[in-house]
C-alpha atoms as a PDB file:
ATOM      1  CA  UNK A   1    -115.082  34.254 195.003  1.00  0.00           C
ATOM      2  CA  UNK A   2    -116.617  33.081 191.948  1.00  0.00           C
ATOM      3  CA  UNK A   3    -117.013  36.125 189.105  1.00  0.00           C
ATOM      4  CA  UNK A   4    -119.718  35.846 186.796  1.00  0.00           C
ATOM      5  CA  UNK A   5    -119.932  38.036 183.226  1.00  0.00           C
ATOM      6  CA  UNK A   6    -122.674  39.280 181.760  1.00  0.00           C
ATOM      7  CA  UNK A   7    -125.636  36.603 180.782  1.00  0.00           C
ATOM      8  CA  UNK A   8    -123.778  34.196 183.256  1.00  0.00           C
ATOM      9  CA  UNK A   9    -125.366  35.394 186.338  1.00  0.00           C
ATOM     10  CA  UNK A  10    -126.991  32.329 188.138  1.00  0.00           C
ATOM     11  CA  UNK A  11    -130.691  32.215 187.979  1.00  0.00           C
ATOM     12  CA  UNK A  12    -132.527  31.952 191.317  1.00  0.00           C
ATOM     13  CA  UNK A  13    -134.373  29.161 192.920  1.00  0.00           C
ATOM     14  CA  UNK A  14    -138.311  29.233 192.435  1.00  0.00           C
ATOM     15  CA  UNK A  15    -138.625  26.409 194.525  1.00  0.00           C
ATOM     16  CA  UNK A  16    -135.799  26.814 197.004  1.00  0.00           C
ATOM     17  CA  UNK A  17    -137.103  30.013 197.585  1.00  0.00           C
ATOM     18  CA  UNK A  18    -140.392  29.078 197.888  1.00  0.00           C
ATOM     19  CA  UNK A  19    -138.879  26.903 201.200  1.00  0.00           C
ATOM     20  CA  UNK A  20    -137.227  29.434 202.659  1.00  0.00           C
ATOM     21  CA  UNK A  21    -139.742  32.026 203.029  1.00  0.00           C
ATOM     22  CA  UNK A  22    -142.142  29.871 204.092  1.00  0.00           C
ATOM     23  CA  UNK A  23    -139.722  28.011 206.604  1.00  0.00           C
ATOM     24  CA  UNK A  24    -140.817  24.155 206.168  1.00  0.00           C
ATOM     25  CA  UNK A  25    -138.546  22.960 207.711  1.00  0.00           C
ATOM     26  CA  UNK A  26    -140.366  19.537 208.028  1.00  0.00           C
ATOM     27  CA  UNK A  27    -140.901  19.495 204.217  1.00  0.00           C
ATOM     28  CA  UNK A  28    -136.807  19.720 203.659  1.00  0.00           C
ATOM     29  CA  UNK A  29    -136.796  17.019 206.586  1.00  0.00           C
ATOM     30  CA  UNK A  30    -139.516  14.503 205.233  1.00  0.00           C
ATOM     31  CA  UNK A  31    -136.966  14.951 201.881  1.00  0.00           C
ATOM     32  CA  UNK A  32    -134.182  14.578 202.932  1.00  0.00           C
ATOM     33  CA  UNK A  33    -135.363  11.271 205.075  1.00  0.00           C
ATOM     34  CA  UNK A  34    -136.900  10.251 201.941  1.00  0.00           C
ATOM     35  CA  UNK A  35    -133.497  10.462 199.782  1.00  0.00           C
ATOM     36  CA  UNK A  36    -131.490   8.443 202.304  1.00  0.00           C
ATOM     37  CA  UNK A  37    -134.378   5.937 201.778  1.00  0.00           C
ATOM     38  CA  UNK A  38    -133.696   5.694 197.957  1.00  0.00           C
ATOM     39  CA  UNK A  39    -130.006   5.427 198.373  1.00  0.00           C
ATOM     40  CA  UNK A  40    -130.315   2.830 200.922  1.00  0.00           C
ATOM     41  CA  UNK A  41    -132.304   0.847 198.392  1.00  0.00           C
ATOM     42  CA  UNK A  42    -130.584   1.541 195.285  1.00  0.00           C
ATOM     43  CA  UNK A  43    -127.664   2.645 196.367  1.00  0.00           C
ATOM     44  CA  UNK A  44    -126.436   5.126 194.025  1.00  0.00           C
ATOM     45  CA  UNK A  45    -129.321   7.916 192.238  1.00  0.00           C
ATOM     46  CA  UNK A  46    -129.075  11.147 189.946  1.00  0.00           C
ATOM     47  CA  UNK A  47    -129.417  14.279 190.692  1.00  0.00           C
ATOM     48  CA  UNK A  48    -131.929  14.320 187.999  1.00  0.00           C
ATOM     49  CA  UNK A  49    -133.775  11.437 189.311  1.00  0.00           C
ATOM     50  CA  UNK A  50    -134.325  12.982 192.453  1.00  0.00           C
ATOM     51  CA  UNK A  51    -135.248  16.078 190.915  1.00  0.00           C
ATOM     52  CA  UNK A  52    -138.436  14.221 189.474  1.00  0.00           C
ATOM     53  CA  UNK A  53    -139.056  12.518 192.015  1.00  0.00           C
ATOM     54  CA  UNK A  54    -139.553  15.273 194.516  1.00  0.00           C
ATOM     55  CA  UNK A  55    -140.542  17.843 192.088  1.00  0.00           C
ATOM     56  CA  UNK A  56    -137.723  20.186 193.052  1.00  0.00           C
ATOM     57  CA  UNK A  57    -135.145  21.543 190.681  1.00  0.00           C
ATOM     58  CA  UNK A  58    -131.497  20.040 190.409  1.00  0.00           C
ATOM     59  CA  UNK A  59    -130.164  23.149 192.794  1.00  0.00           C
ATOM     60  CA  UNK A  60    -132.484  22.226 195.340  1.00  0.00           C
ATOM     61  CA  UNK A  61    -131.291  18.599 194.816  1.00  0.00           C
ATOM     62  CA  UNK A  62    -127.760  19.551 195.237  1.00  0.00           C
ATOM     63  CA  UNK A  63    -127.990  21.568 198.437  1.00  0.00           C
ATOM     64  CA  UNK A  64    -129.996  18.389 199.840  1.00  0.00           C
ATOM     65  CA  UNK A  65    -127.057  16.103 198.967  1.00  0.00           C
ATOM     66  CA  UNK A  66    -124.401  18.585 200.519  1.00  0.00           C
ATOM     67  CA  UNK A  67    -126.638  19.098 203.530  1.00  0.00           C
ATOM     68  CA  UNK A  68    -126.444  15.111 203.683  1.00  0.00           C
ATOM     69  CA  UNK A  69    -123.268  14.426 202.912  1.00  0.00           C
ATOM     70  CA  UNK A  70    -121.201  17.275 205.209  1.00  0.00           C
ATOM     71  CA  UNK A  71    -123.594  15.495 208.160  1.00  0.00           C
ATOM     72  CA  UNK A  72    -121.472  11.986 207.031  1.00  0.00           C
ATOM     73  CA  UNK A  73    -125.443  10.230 206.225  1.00  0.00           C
ATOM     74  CA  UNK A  74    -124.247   9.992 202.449  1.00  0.00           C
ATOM     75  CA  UNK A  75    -121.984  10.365 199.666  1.00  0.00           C
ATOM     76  CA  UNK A  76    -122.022  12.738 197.189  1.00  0.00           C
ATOM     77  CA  UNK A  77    -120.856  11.846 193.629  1.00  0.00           C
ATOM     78  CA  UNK A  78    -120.743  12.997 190.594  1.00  0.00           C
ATOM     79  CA  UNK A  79    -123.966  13.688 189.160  1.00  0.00           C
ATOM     80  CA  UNK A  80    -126.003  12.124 192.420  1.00  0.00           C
ATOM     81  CA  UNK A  81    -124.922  10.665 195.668  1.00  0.00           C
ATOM     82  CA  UNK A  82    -124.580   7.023 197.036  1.00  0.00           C
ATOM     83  CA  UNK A  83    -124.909   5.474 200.407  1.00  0.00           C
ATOM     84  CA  UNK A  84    -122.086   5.964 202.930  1.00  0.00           C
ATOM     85  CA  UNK A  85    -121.106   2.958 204.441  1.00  0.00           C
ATOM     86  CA  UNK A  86    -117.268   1.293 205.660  1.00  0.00           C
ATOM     87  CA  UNK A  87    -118.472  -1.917 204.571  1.00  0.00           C
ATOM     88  CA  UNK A  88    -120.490  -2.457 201.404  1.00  0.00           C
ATOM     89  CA  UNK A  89    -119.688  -0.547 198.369  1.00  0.00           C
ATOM     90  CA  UNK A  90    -121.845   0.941 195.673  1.00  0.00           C
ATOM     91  CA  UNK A  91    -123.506  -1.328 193.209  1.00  0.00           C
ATOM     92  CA  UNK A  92    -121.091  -1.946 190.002  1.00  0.00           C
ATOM     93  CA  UNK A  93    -123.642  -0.898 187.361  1.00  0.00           C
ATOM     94  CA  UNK A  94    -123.948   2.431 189.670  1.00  0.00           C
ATOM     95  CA  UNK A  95    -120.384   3.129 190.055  1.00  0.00           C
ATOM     96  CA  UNK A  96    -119.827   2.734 186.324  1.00  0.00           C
ATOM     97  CA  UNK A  97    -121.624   6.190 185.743  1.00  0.00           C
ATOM     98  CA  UNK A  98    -120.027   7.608 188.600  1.00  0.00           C
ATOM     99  CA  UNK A  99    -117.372  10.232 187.614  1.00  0.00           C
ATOM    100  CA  UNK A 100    -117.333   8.259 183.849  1.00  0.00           C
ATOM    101  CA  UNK A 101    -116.035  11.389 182.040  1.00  0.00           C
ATOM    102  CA  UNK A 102    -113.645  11.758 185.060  1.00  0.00           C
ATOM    103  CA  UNK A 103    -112.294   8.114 184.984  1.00  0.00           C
ATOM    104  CA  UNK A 104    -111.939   8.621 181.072  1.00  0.00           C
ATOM    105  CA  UNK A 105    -109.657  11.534 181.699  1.00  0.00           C
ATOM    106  CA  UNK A 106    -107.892   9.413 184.686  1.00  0.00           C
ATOM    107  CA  UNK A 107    -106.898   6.109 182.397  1.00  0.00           C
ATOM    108  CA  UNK A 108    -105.908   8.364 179.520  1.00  0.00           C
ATOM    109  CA  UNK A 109    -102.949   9.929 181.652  1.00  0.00           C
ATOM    110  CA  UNK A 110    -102.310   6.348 183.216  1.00  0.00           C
ATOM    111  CA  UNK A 111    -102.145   5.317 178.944  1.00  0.00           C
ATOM    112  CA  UNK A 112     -99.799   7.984 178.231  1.00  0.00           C
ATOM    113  CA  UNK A 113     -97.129   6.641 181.154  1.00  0.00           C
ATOM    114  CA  UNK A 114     -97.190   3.177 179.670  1.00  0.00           C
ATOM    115  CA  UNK A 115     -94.405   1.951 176.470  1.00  0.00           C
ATOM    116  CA  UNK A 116     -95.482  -0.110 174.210  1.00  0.00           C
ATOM    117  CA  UNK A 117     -94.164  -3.873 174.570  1.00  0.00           C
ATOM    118  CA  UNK A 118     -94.666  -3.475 178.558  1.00  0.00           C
ATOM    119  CA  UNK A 119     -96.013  -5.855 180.607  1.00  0.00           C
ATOM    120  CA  UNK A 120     -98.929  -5.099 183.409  1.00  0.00           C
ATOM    121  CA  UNK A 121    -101.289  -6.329 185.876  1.00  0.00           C
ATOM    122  CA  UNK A 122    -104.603  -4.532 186.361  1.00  0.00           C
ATOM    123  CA  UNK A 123    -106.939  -5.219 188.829  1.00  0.00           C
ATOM    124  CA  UNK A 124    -110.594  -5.143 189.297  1.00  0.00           C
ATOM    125  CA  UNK A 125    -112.212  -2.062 189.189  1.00  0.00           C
ATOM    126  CA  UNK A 126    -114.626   0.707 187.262  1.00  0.00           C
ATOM    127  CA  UNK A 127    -111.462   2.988 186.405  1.00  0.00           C
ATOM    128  CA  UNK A 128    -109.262   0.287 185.754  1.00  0.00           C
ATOM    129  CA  UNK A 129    -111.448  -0.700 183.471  1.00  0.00           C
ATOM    130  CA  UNK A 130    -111.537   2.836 181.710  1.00  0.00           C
ATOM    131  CA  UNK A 131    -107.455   2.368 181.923  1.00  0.00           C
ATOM    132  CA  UNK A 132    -107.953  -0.961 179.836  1.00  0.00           C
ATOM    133  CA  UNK A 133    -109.986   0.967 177.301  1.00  0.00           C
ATOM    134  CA  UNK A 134    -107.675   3.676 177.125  1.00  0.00           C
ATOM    135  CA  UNK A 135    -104.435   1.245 176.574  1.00  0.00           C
ATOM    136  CA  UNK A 136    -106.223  -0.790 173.198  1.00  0.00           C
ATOM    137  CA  UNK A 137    -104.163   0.958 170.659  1.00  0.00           C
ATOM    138  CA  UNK A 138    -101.063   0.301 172.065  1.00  0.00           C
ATOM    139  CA  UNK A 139     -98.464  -2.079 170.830  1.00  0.00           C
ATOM    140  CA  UNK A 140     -97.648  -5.896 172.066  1.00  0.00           C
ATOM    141  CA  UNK A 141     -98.544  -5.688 175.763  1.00  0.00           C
ATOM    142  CA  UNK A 142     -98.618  -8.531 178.367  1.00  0.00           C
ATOM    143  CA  UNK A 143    -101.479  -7.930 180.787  1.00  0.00           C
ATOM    144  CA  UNK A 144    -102.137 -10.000 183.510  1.00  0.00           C
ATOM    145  CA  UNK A 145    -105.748  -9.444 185.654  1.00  0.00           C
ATOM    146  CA  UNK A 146    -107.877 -10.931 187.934  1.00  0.00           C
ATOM    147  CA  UNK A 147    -110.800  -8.346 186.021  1.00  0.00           C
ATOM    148  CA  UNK A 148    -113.100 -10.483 183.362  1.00  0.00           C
ATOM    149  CA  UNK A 149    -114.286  -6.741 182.052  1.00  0.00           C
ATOM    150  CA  UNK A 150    -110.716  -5.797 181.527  1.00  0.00           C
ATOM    151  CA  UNK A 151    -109.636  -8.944 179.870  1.00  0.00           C
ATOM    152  CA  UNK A 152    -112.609  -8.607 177.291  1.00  0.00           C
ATOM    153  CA  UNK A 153    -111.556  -5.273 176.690  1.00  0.00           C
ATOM    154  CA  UNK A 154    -107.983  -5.625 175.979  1.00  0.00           C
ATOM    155  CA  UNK A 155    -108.468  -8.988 173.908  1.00  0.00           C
ATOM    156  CA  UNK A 156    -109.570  -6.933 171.042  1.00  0.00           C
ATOM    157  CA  UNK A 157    -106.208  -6.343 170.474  1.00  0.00           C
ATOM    158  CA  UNK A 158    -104.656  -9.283 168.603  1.00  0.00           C
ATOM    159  CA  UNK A 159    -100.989  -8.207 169.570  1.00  0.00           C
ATOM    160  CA  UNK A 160    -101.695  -8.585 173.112  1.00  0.00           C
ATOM    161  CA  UNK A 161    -101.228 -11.203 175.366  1.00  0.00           C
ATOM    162  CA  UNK A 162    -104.049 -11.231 177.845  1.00  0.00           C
ATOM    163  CA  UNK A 163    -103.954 -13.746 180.791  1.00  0.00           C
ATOM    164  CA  UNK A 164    -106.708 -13.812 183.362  1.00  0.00           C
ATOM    165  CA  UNK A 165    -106.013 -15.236 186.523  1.00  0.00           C
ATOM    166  CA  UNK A 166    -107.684 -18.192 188.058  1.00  0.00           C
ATOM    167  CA  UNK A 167    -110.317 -18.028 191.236  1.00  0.00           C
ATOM    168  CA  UNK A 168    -113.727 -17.631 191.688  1.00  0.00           C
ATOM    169  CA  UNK A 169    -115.353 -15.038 189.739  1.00  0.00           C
ATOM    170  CA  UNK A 170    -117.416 -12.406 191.813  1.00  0.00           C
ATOM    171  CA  UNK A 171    -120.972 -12.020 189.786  1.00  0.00           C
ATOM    172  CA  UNK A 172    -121.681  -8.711 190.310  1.00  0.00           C
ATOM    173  CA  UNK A 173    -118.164  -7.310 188.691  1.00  0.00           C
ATOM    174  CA  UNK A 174    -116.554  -9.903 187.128  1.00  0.00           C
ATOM    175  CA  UNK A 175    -113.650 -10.076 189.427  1.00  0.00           C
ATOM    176  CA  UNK A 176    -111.549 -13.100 190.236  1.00  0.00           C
ATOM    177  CA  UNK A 177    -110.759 -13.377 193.601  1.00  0.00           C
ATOM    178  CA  UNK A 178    -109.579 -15.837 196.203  1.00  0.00           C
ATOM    179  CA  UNK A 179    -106.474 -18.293 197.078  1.00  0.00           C
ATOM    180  CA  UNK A 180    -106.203 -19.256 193.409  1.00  0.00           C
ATOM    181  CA  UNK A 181    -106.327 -16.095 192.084  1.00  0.00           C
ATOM    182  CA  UNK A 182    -103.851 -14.866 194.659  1.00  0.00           C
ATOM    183  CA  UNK A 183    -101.481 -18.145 193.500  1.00  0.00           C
ATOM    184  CA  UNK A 184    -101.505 -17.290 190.602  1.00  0.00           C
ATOM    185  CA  UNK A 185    -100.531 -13.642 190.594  1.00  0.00           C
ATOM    186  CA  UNK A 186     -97.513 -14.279 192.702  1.00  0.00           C
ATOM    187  CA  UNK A 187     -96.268 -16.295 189.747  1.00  0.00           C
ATOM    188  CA  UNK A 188     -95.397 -13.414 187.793  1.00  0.00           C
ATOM    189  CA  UNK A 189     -92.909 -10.333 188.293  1.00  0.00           C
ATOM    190  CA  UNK A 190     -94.585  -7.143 186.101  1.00  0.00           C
ATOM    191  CA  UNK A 191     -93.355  -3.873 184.809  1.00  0.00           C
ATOM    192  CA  UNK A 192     -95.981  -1.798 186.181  1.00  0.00           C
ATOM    193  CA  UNK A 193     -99.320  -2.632 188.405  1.00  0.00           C
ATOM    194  CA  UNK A 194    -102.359  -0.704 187.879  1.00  0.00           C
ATOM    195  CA  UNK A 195    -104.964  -0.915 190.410  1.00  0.00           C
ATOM    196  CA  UNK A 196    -107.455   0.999 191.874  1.00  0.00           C
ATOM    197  CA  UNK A 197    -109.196   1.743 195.384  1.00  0.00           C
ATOM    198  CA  UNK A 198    -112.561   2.652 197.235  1.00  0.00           C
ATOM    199  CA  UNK A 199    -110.807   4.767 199.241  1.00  0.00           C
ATOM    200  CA  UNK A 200    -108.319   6.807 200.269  1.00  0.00           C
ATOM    201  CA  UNK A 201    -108.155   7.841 203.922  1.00  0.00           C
ATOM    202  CA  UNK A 202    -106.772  10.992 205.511  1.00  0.00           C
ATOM    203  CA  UNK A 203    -103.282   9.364 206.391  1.00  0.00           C
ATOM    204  CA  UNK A 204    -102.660   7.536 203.184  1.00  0.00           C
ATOM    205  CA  UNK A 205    -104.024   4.618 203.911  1.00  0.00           C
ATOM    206  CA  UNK A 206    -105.159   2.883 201.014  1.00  0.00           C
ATOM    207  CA  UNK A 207    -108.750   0.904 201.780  1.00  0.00           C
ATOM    208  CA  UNK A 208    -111.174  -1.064 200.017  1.00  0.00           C
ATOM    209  CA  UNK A 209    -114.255  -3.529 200.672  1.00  0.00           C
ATOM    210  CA  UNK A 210    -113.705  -7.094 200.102  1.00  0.00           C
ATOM    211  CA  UNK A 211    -110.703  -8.642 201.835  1.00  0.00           C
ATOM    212  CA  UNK A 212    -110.093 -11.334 199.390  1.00  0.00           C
ATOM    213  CA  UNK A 213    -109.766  -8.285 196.514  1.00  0.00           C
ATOM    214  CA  UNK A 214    -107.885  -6.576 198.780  1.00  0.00           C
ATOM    215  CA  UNK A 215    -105.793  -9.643 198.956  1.00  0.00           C
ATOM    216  CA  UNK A 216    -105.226  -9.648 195.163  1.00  0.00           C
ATOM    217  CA  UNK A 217    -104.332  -6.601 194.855  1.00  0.00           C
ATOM    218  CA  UNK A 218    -101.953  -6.819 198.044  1.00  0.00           C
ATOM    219  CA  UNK A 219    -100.162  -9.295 195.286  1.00  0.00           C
ATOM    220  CA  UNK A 220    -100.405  -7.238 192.574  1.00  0.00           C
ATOM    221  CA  UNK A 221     -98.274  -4.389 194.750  1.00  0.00           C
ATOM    222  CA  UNK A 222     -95.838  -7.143 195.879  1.00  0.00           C
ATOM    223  CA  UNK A 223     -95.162  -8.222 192.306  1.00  0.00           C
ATOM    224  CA  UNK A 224     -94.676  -5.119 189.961  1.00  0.00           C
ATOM    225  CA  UNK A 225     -92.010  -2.707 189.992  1.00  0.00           C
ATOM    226  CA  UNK A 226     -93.766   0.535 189.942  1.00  0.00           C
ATOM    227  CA  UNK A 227     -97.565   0.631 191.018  1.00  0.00           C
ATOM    228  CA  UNK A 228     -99.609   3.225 189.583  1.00  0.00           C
ATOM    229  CA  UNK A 229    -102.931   4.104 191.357  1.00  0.00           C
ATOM    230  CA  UNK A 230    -105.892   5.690 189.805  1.00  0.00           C
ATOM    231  CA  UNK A 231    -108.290   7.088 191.382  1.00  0.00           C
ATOM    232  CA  UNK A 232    -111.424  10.032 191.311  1.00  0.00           C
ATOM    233  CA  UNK A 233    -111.370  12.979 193.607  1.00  0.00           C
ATOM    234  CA  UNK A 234    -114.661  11.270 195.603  1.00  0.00           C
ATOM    235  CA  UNK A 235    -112.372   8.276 196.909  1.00  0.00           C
ATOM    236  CA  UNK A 236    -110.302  10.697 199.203  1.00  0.00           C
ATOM    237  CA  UNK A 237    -111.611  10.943 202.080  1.00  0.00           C
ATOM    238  CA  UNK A 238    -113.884   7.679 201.566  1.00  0.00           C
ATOM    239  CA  UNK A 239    -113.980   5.372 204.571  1.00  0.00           C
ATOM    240  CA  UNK A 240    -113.644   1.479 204.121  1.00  0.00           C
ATOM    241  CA  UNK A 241    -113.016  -1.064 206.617  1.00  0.00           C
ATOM    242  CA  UNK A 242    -110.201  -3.456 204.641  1.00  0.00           C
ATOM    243  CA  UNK A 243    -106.952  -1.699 204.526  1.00  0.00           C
ATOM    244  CA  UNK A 244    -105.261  -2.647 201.277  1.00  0.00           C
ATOM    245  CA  UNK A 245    -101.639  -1.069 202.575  1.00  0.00           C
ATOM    246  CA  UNK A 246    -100.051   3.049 202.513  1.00  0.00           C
ATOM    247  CA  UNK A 247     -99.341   5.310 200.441  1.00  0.00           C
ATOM    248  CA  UNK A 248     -96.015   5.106 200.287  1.00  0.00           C
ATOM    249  CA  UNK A 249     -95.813   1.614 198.602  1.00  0.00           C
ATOM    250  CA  UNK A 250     -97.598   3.512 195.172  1.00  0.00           C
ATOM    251  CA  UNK A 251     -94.884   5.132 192.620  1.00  0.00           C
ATOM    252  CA  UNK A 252     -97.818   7.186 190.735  1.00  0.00           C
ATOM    253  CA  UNK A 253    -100.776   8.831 191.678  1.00  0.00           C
ATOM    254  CA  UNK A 254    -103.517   9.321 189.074  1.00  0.00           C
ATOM    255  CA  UNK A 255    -106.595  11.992 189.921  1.00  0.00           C
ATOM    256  CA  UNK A 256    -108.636  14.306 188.592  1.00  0.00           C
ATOM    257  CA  UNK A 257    -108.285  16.902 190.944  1.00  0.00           C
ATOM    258  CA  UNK A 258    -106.033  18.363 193.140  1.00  0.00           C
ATOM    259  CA  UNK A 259    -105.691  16.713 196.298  1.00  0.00           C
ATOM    260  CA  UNK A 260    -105.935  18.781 199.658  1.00  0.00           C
ATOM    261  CA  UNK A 261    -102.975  20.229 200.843  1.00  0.00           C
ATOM    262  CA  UNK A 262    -102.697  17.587 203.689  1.00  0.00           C
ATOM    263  CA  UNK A 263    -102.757  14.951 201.362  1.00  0.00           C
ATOM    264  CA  UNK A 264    -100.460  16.246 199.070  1.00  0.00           C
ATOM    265  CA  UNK A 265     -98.267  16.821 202.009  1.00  0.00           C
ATOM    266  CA  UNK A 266     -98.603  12.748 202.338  1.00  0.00           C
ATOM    267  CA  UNK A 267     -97.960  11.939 198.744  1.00  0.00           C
ATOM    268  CA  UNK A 268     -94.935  14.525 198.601  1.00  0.00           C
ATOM    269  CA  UNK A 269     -93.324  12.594 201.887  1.00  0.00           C
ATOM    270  CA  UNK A 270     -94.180   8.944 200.689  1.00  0.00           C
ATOM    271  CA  UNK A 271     -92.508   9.764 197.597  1.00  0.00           C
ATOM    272  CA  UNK A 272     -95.478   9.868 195.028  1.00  0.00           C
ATOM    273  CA  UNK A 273     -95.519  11.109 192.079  1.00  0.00           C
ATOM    274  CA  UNK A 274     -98.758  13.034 191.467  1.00  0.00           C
ATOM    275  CA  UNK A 275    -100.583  13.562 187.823  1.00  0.00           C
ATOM    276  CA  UNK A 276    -104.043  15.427 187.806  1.00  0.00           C
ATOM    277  CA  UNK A 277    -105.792  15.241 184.949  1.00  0.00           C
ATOM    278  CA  UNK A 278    -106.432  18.772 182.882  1.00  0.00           C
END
């Protein structure tokens, strides 16, 4: 039950109310037909966006998106909602706004858990990316990735040692992937592996898009002595057809919310340790 004090009480609807008393129904339909139409297009949009577009304000918006997403016809983010698919993921320039405040908070907790003079591997990813970021001012690490963005990032530190893995380099992310890449990474033996996922099913399964990432990151896991994971509330749950491997094979778990309690039952019986950010 949510309490509200005095000057905090929520303001109504114009618009939603508008709906609802006159019952159009096929307005809310035509809508919300209209929003899967965009997402299928551009595959991620704002809540503000939307908003415009329809002329509706951002609580209309949201009950749209939860009316969408609880029927499994998208997925709701953030700040706006993507496509829902097993097999293609959000666009990278979309899923860099997605949850950015949220990653921030994720890789500064993963930052915190790593000494100085350490060495990593850190695969391709939005929030490993934000992990990068977050590790800059630390002191004379060894980072091996198969992540272009993350090995930009990290070089602006001249007491690093930054090397990038070989392979072809997937345009849309900067990602190195493929039997070179995976060659390569299986010629090292880390400290710690930090890598993150699409998604994170019911069971612990740990799933992702592209088979040849999945494939890197398969070496990452079999090459570092602790793994950490990071990754936002919106990937539990997430469905995606390339399983990467379980739960149980990750030392650390790094959200920014609570999980559910059946998948905190999972981490506490594969062992993982759990850190929630705030």
């Amino acid at each position: 039950m949510k309490v509200f004090t005095e000057g905090q009480m929520p303001k109504p609807d114009p618009e939603s109310a508008q709906s609802v008393s006159a019952g159009d129904k096929t307005g809310l339909s035509n809508r919300h037909a209209r929003i899967q139409q965009m997402l299928k297009s551009k595959g991620f949009v704002t809540i503000e966006h939307l908003a415009r577009e329809f002329g509706v304000t951002p609580q209309t918006i949201r009950r749209d998106i939860n009316s969408l997403s609880k029927a499994g016809l998208i997925q709701r983010f953030h700040g706006g909602a993507g496509v829902s698919s097993s097999t293609e993921n959000v666009a990278y320039t979309e899923r860099k706004i997605i949850c950015f405040h949220e990653k921030r908070k994720i890789a500064r907790m993963v930052a915190e858990q790593i000494p100085d003079h350490a060495s990593l591997f850190i695969n391709i990813g939005t929030t490993t990316e934000a992990v990068a970021q977050a590790l800059v001012d630390h002191k004379r690490l060894r980072v091996i990735t198969n992540n272009l963005n993350v090995a930009t990032i990290l070089s602006s530190n001249r007491n690093f040692e930054v090397i990038v893995a070989g392979g072809l380099v997937r345009h849309r992310d900067g990602g190195l992937i493929g039997e070179a890449t995976i060659d390569f990474i299986q010629q090292f033996r880390v400290d710690i592996g930090i890598i993150g996922i699409s998604g994170i099913d019911h069971d612990g399964a740990l799933l992702d898009f592209d088979y040849r990432e999945v494939r890197a990151a398969r070496a990452i896991i079999d090459n570092s002595r602790k793994v950490f994971l990071a990754a936002d509330h919106t990937k539990f749950g997430r469905n995606a057809m390339v399983r990467l491997g379980d739960m149980n094979e990750i030392d650390a778990l790094f959200t920014d919310q609570q999980p559910s309690a059946s998948m905190t039952e999972v981490l506490s019986h594969a062992d993982v340790q759990l850190f929630v950010a705030g």
